[in-house]
C-alpha atoms as a PDB file:
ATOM      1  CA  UNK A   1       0.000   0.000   0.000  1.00  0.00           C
ATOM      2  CA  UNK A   2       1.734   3.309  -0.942  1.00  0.00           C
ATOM      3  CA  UNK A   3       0.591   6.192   1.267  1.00  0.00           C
ATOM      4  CA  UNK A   4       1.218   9.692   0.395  1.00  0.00           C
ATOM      5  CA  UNK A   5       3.734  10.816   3.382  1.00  0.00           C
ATOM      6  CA  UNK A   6       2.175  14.081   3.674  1.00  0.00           C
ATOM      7  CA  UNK A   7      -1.348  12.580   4.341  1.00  0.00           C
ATOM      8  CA  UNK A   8       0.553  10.091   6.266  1.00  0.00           C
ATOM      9  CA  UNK A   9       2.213  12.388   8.468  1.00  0.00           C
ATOM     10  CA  UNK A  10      -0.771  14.811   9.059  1.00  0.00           C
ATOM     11  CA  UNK A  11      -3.212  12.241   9.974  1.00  0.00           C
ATOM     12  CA  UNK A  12      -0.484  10.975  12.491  1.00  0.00           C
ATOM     13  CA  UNK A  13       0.048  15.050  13.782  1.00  0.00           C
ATOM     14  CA  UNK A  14      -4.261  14.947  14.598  1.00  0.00           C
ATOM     15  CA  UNK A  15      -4.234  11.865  16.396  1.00  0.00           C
ATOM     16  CA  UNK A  16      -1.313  13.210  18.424  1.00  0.00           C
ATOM     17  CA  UNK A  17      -3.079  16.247  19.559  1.00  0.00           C
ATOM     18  CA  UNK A  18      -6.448  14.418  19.740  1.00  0.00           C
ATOM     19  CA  UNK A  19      -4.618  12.511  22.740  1.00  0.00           C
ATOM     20  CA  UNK A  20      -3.232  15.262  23.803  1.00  0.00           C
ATOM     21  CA  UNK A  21      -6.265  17.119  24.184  1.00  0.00           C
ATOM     22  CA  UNK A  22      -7.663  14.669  25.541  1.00  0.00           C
ATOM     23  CA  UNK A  23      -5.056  13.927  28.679  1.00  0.00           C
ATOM     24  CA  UNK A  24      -4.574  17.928  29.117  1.00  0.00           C
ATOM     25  CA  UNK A  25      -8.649  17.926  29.189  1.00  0.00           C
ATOM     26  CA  UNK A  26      -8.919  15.079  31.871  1.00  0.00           C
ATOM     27  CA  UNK A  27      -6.173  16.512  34.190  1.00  0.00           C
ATOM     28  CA  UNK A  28      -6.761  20.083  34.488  1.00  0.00           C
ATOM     29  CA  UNK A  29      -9.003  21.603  37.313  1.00  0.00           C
ATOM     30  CA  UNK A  30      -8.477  18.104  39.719  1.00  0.00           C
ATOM     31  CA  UNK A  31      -7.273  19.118  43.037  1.00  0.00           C
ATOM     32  CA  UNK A  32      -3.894  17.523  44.468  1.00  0.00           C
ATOM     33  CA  UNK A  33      -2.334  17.870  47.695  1.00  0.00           C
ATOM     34  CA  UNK A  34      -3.536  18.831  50.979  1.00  0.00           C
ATOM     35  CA  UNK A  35      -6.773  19.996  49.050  1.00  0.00           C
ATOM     36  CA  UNK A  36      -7.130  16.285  47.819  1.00  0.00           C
ATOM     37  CA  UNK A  37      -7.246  15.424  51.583  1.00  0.00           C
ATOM     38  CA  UNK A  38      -9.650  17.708  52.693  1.00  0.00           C
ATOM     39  CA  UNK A  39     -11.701  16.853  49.575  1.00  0.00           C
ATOM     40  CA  UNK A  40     -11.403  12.906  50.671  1.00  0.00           C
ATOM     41  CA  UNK A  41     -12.093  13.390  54.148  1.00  0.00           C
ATOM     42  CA  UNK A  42     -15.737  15.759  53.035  1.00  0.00           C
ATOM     43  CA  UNK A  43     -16.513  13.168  50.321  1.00  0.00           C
ATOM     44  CA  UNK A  44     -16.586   9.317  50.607  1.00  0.00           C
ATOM     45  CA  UNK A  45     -13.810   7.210  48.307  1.00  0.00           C
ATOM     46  CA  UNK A  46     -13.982   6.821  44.379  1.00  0.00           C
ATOM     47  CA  UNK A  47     -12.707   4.300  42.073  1.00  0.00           C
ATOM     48  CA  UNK A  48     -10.667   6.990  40.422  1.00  0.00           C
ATOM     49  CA  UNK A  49      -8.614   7.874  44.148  1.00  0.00           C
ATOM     50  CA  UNK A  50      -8.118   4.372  44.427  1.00  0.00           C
ATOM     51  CA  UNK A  51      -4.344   3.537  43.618  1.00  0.00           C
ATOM     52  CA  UNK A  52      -3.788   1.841  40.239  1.00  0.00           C
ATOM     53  CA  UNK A  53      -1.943  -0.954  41.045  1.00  0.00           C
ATOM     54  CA  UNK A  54      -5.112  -2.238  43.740  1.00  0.00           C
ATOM     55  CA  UNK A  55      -7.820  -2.100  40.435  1.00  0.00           C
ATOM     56  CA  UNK A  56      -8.657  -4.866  37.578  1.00  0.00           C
ATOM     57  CA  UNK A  57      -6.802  -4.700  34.439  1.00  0.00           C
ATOM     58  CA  UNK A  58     -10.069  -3.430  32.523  1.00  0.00           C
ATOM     59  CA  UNK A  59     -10.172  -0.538  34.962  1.00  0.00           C
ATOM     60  CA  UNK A  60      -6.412   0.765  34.626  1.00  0.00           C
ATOM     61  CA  UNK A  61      -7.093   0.578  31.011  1.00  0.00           C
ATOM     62  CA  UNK A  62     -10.050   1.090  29.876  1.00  0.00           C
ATOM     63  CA  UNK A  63     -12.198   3.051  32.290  1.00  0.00           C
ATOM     64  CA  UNK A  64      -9.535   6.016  32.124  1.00  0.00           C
ATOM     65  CA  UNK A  65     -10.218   6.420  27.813  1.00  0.00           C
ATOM     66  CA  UNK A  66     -13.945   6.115  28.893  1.00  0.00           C
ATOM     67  CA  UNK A  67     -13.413   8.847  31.120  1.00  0.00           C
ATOM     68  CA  UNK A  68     -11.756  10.980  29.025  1.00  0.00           C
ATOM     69  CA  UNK A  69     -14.216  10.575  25.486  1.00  0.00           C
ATOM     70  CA  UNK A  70     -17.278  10.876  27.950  1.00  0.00           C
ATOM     71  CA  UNK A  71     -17.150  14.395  27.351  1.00  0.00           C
ATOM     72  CA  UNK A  72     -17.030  14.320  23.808  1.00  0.00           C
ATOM     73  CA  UNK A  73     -20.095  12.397  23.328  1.00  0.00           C
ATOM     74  CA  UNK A  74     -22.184  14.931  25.774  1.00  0.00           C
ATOM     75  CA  UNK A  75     -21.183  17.385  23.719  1.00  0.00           C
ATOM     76  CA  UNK A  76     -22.534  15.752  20.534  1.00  0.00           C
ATOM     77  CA  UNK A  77     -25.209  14.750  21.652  1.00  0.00           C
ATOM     78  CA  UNK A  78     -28.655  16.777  22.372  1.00  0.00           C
ATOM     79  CA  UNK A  79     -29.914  18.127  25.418  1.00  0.00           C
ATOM     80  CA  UNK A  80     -31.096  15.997  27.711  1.00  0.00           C
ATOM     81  CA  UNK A  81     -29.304  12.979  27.208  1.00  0.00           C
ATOM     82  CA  UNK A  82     -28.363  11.963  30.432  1.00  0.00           C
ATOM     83  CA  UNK A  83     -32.631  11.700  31.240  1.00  0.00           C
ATOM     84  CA  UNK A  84     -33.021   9.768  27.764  1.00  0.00           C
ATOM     85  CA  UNK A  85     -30.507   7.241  28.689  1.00  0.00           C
ATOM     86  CA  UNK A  86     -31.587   6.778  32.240  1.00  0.00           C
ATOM     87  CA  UNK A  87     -34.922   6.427  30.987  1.00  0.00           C
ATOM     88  CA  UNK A  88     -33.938   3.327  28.419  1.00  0.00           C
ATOM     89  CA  UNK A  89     -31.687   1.666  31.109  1.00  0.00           C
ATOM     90  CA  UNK A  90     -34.992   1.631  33.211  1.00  0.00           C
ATOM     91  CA  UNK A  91     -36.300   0.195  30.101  1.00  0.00           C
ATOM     92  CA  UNK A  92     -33.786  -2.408  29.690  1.00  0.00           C
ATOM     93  CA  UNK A  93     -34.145  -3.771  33.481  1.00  0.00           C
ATOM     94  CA  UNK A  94     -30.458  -1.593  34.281  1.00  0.00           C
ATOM     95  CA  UNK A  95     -28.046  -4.059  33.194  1.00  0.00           C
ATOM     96  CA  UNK A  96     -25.322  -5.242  35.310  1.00  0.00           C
ATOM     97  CA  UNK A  97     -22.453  -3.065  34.680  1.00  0.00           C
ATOM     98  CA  UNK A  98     -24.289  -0.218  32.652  1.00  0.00           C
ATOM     99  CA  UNK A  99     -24.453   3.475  33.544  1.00  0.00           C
ATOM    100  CA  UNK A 100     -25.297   6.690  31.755  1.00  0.00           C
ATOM    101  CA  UNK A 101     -21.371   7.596  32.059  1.00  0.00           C
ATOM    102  CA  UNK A 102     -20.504   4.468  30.829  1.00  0.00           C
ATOM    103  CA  UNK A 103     -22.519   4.620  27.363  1.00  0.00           C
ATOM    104  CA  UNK A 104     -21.338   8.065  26.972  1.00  0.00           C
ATOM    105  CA  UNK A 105     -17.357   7.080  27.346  1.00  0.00           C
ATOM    106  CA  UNK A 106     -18.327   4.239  24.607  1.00  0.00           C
ATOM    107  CA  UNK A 107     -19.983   6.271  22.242  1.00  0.00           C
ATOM    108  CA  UNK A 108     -16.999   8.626  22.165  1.00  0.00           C
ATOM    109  CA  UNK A 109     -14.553   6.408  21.990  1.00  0.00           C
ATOM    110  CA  UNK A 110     -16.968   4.594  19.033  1.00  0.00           C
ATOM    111  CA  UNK A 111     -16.556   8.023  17.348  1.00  0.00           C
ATOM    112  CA  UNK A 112     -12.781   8.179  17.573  1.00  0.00           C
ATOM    113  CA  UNK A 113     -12.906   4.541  16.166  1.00  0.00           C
ATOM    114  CA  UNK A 114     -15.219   5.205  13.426  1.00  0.00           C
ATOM    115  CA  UNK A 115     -12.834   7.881  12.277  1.00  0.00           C
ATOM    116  CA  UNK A 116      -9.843   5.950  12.142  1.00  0.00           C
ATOM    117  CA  UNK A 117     -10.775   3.474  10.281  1.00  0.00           C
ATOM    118  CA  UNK A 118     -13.101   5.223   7.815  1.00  0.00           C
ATOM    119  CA  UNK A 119      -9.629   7.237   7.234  1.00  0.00           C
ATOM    120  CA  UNK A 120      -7.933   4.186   7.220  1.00  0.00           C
ATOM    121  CA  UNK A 121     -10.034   2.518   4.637  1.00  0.00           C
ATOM    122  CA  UNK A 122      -9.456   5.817   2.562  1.00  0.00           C
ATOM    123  CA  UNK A 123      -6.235   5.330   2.899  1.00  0.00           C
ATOM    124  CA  UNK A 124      -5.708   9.060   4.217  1.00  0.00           C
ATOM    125  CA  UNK A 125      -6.272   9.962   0.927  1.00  0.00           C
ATOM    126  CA  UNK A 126      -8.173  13.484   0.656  1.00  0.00           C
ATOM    127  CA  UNK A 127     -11.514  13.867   0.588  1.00  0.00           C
ATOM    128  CA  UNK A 128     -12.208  10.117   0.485  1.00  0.00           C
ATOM    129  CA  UNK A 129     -10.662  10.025   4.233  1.00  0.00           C
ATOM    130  CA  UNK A 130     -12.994  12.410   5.630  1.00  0.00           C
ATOM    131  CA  UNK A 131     -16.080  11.499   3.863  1.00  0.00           C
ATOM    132  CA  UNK A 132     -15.419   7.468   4.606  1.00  0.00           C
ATOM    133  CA  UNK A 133     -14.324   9.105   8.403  1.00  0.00           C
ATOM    134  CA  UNK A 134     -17.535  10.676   8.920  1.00  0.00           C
ATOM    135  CA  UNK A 135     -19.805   7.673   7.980  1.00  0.00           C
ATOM    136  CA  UNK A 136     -17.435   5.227  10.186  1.00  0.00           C
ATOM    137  CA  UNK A 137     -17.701   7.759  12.819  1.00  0.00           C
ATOM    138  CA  UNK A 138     -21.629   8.446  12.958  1.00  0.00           C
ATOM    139  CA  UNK A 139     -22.285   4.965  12.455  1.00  0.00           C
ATOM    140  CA  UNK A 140     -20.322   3.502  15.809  1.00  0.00           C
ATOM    141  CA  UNK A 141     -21.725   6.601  17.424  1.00  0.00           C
ATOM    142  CA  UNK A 142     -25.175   5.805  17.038  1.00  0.00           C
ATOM    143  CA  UNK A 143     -24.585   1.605  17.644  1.00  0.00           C
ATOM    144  CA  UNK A 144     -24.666   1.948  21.502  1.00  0.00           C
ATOM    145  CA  UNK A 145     -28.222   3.793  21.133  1.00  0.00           C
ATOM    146  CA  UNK A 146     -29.254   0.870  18.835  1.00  0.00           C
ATOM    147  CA  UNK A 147     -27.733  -1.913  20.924  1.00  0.00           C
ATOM    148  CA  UNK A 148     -29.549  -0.542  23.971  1.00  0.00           C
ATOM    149  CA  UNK A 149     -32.895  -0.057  22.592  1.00  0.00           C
ATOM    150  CA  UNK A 150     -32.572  -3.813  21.586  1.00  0.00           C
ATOM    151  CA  UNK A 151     -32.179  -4.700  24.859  1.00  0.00           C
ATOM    152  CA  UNK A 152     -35.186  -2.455  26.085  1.00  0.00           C
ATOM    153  CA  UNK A 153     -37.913  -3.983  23.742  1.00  0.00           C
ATOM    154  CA  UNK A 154     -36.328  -7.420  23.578  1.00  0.00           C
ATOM    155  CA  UNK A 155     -36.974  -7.215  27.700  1.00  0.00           C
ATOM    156  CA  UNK A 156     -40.598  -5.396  26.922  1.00  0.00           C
ATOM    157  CA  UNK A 157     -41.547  -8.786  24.760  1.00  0.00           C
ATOM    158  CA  UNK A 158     -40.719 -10.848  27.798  1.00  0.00           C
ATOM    159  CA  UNK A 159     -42.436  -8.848  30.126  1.00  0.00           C
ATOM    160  CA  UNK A 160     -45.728  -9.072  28.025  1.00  0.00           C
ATOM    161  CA  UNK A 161     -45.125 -13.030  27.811  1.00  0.00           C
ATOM    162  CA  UNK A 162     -44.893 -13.503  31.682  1.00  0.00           C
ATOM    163  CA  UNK A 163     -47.420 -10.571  32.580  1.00  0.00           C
ATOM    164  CA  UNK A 164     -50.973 -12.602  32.220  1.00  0.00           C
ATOM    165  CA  UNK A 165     -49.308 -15.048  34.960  1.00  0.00           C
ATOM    166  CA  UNK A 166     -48.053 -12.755  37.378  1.00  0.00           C
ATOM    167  CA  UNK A 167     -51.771 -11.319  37.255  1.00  0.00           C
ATOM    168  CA  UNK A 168     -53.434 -14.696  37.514  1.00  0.00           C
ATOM    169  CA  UNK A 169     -51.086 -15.194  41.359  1.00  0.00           C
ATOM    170  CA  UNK A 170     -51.587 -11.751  42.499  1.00  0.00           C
ATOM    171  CA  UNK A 171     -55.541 -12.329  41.731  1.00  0.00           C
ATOM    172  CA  UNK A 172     -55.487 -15.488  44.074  1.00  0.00           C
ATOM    173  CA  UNK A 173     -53.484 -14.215  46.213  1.00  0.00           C
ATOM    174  CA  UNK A 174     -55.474 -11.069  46.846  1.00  0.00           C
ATOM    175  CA  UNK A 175     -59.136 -13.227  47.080  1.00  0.00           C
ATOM    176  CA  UNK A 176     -57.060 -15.592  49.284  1.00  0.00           C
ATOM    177  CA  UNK A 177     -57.018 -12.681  52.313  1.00  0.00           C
ATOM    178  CA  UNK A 178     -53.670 -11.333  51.449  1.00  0.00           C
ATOM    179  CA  UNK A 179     -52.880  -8.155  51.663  1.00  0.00           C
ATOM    180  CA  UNK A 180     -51.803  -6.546  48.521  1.00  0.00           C
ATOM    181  CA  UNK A 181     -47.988  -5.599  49.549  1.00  0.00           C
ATOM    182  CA  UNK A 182     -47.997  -9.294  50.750  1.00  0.00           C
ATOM    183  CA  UNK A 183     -48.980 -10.502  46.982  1.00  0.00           C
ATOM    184  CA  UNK A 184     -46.613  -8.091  45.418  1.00  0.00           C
ATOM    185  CA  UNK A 185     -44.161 -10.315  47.322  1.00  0.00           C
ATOM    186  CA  UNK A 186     -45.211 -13.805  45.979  1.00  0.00           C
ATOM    187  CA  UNK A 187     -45.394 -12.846  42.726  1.00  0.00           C
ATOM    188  CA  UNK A 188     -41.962 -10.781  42.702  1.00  0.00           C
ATOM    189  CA  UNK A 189     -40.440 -14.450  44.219  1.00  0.00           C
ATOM    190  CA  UNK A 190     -42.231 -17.045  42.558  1.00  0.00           C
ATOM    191  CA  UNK A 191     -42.468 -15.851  38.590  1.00  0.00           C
ATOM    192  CA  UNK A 192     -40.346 -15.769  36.219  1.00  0.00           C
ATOM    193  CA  UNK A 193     -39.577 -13.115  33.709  1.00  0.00           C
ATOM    194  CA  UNK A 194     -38.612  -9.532  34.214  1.00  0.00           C
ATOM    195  CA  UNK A 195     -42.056  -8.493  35.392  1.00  0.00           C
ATOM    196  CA  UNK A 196     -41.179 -10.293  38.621  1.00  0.00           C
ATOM    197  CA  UNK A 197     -38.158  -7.627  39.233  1.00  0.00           C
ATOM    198  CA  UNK A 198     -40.998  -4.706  38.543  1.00  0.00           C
ATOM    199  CA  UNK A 199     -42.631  -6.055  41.068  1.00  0.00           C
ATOM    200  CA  UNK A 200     -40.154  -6.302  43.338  1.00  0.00           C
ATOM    201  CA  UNK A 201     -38.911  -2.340  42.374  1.00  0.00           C
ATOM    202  CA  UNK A 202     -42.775  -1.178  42.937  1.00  0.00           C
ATOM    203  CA  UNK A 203     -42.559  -3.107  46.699  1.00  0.00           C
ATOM    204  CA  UNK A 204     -39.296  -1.471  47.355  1.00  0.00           C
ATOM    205  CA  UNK A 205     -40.428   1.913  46.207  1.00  0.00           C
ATOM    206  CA  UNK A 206     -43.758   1.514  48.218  1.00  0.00           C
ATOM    207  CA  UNK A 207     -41.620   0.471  51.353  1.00  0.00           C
ATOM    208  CA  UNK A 208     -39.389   3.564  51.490  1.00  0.00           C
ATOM    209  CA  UNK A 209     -41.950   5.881  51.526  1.00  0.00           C
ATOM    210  CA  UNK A 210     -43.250   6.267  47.483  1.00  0.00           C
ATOM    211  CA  UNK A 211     -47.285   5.949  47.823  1.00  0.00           C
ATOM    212  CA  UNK A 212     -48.671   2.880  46.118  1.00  0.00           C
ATOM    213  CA  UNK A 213     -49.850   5.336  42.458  1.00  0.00           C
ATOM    214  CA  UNK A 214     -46.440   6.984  42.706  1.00  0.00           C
ATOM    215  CA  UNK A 215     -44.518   3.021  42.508  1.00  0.00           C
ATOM    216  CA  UNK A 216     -47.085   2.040  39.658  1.00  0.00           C
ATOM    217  CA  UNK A 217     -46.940   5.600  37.559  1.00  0.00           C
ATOM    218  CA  UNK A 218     -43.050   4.498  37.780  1.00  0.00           C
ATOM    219  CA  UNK A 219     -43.770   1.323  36.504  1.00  0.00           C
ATOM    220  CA  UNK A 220     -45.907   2.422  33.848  1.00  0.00           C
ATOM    221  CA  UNK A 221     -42.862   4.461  32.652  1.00  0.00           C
ATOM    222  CA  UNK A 222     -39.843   2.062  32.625  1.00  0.00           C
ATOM    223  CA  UNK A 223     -42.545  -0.584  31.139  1.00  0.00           C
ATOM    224  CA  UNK A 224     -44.313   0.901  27.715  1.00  0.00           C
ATOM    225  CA  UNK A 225     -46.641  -2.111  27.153  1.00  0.00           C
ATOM    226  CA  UNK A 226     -50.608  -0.733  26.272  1.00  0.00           C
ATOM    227  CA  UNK A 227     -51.590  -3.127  28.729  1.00  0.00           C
ATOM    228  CA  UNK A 228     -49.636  -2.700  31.582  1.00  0.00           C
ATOM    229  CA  UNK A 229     -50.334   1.116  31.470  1.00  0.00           C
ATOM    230  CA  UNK A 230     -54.251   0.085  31.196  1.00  0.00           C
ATOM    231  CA  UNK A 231     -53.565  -2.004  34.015  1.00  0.00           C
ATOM    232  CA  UNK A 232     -51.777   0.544  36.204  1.00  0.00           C
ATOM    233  CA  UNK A 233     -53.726   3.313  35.052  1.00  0.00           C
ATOM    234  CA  UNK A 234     -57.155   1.222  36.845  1.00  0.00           C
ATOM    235  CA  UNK A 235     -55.159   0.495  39.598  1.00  0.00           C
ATOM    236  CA  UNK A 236     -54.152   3.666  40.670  1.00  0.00           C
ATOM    237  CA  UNK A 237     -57.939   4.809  39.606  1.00  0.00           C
ATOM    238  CA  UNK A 238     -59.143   1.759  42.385  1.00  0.00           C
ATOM    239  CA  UNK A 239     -56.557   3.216  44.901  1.00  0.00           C
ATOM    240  CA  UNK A 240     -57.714   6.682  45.022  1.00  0.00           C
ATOM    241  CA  UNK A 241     -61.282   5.584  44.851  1.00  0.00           C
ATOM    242  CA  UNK A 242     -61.382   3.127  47.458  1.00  0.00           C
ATOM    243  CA  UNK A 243     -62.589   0.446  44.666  1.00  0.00           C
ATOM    244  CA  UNK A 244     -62.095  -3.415  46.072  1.00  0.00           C
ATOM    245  CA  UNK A 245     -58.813  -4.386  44.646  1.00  0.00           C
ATOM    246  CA  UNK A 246     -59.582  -7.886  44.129  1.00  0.00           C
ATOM    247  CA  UNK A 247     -62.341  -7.072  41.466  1.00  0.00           C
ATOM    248  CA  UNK A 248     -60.418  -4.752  39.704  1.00  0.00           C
ATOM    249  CA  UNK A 249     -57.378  -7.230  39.972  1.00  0.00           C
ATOM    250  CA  UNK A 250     -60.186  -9.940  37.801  1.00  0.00           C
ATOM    251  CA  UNK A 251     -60.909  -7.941  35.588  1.00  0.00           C
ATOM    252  CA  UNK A 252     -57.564  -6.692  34.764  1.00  0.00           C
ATOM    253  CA  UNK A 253     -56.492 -10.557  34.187  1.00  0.00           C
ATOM    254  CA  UNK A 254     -59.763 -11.646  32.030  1.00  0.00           C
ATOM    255  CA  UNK A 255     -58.282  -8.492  29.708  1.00  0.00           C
ATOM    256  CA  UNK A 256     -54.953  -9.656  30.169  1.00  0.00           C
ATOM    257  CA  UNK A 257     -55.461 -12.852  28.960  1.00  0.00           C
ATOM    258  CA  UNK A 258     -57.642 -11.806  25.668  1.00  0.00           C
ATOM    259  CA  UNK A 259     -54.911  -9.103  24.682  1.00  0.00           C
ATOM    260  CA  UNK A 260     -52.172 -12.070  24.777  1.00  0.00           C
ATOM    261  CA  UNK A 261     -54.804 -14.449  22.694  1.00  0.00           C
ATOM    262  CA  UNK A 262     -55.481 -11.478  20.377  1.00  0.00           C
ATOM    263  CA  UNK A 263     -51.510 -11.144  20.008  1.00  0.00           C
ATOM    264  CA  UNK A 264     -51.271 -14.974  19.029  1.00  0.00           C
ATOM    265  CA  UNK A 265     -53.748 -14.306  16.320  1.00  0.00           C
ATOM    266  CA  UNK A 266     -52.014 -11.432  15.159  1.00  0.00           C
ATOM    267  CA  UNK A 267     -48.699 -13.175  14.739  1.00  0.00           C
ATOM    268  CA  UNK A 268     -50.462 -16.397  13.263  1.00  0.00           C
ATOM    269  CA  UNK A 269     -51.402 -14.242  10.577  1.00  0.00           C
ATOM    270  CA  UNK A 270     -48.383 -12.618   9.711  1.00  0.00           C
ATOM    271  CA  UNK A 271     -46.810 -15.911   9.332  1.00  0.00           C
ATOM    272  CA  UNK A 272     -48.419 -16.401   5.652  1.00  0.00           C
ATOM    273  CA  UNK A 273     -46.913 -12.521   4.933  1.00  0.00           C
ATOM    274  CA  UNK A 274     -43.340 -12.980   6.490  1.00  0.00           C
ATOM    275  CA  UNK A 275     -42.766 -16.390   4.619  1.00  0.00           C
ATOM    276  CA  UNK A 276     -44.223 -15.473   1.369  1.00  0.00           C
ATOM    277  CA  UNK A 277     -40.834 -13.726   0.011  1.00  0.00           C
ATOM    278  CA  UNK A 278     -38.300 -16.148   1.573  1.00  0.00           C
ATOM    279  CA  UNK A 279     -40.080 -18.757  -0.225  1.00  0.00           C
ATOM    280  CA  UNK A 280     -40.209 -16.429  -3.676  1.00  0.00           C
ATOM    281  CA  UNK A 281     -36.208 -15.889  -3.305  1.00  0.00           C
ATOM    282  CA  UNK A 282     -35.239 -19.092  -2.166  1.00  0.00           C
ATOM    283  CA  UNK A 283     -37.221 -22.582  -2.063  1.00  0.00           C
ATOM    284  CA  UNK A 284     -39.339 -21.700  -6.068  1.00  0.00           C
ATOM    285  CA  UNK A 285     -35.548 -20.749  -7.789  1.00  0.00           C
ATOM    286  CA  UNK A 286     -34.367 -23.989  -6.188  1.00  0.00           C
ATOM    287  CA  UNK A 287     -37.864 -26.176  -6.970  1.00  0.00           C
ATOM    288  CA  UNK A 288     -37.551 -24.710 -10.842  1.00  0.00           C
ATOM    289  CA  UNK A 289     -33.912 -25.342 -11.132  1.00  0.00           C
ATOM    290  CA  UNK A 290     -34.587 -29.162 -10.119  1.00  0.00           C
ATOM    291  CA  UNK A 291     -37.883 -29.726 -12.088  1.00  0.00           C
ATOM    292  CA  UNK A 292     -37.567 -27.396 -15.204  1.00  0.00           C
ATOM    293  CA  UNK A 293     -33.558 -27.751 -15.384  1.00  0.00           C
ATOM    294  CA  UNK A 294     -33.356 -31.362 -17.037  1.00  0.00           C
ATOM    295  CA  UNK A 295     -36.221 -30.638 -19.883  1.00  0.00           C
ATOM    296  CA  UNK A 296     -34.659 -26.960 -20.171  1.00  0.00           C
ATOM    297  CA  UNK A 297     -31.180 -28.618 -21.223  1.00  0.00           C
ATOM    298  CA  UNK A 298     -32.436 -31.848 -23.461  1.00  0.00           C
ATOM    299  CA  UNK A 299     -34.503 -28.978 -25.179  1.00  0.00           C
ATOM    300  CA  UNK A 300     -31.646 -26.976 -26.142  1.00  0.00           C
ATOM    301  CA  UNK A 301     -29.871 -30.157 -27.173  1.00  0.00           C
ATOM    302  CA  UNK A 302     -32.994 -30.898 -29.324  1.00  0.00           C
ATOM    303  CA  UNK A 303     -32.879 -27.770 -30.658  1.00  0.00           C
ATOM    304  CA  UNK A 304     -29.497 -27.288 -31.183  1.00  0.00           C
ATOM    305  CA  UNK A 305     -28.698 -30.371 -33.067  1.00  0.00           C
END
């Protein structure tokens, strides 16, 4: 590959002062000293004041790049970002691991990336290298937002799978004589599926101090399902009514139970629509290649002799 040295050497002079910007950026303004006493002595330990050698090897080397390109994806990005992604990791059950800070540091660093090997695949060659930079760049800036919002409605489909059941228990459990906190508390311990931890949350909430249409409007936010807001939203109406909870609990289920039927049907249906161009594409070509292949070639032999 024969690079132009001048392209060569000035793509090597940005990515210079790109790190250099980058370390001067991270280490100005942080106190040091006797102030970084007094400032650990007001303020309980970090990660970052913690000595290097006592962290994991993915902390000493990647959390401090994270760090540092956090700040360049805030500034890319719109105004209230930080809300946005705290609002899909609700979404996506808060993954183990996962923090607004994080997904900023990676979608910087996913821009840096982008760039360098969009310029890369140019070659460094002007204008190619910033036009292929650009797309590389914007396209691993934006893959963390996808990846995530995956996540969120791949976790919403469970939670509309698992939600008819955890309805059914806290029905029973409700007409058994329990009370309703009680029934939150089988069903966030014996189902299974992510509704079970939403449960769990809305108990939590409701035991430090959150009133029981405050822990369900919360719900009703980090879960987007039609039904589960239709649910909460004649919940909270029972609560502030002073409605029986049990009847409004049976009713809720009978509906639950018809939307998830009504969902079967609708997929059953699209089955005939989603399989009609796979088998256009790929099973007919192969069907007339078998059956009409053999009298296709002994007719051109007939013909052609």
């Amino acid at each position: 590959m024969n690079l132009n040295p001048v392209y060569l050497a000035a793509g090597l002079l940005a990515v210079g002062v790109l790190i250099a910007v980058l370390s001067v950026g991270s280490s100005g303004g942080e106190p040091r000293g006797v102030a970084k006493s007094l400032l650990l002595i007001d303020q309980s330990v970090d990660r970052r004041e913690v000595v290097t050698t006592e962290l994991a090897a993915k902390d000493r080397l990647v959390a401090p790049i994270l760090e540092r390109t956090k700040g360049l994806a805030r500034a890319l990005s719109p105004g209230g970002a930080d809300d946005r992604y705290t609002k899909l990791l609700d979404q996506a059950g808060n993954p183990a691991g996962w923090t607004v800070e994080r997904i900023l540091g990676l979608k910087g660093a996913a821009l840096i990336l982008g760039i360098v090997i969009g310029a890369f695949y140019a070659k460094f060659q002007l204008p190619n290298a910033l036009l292929y930079g650009v797309i590389g760049g914007s396209v691993l800036f934006f893959l963390p937002d996808l990846l995530l919002k995956n996540v969120a409605l791949r976790r919403q489909e469970e939670t509309s799978k698992s939600l008819a059941d955890a309805l059914d228990m806290l029905s029973v459990c409700v007409e058994a004589g329990q009370g309703f906190d009680a029934a939150l508390l089988q069903v966030a311990r014996n189902v299974d599926g992510p509704i079970s931890g939403e449960f769990a949350r809305v108990l939590s909430e409701i035991q430090i101090g959150k009133s029981r249409g405050e822990a369900f409007s919360s719900m009703g936010d980090r879960v987007t399902l039609p039904e589960v807001k239709n649910f909460i939203t004649a919940l909270v109406q029972a609560d502030r009514l002073g409605l029986p909870i049990a009847g409004v609990l049976r009713e809720q289920t009978v509906n639950m139970r018809l939307v998830r039927r009504q969902k079967a049907e609708e997929k059953a249906q699209k089955v005939t629509i989603k399989i009609l161009f796979p088998l256009m594409f790929c099973i007919l070509p192969a069907l007339f290649i078998v059956i009409i292949g053999p009298g296709g070639i002994r007719m051109m032999q007939a013909f052609g002799g």
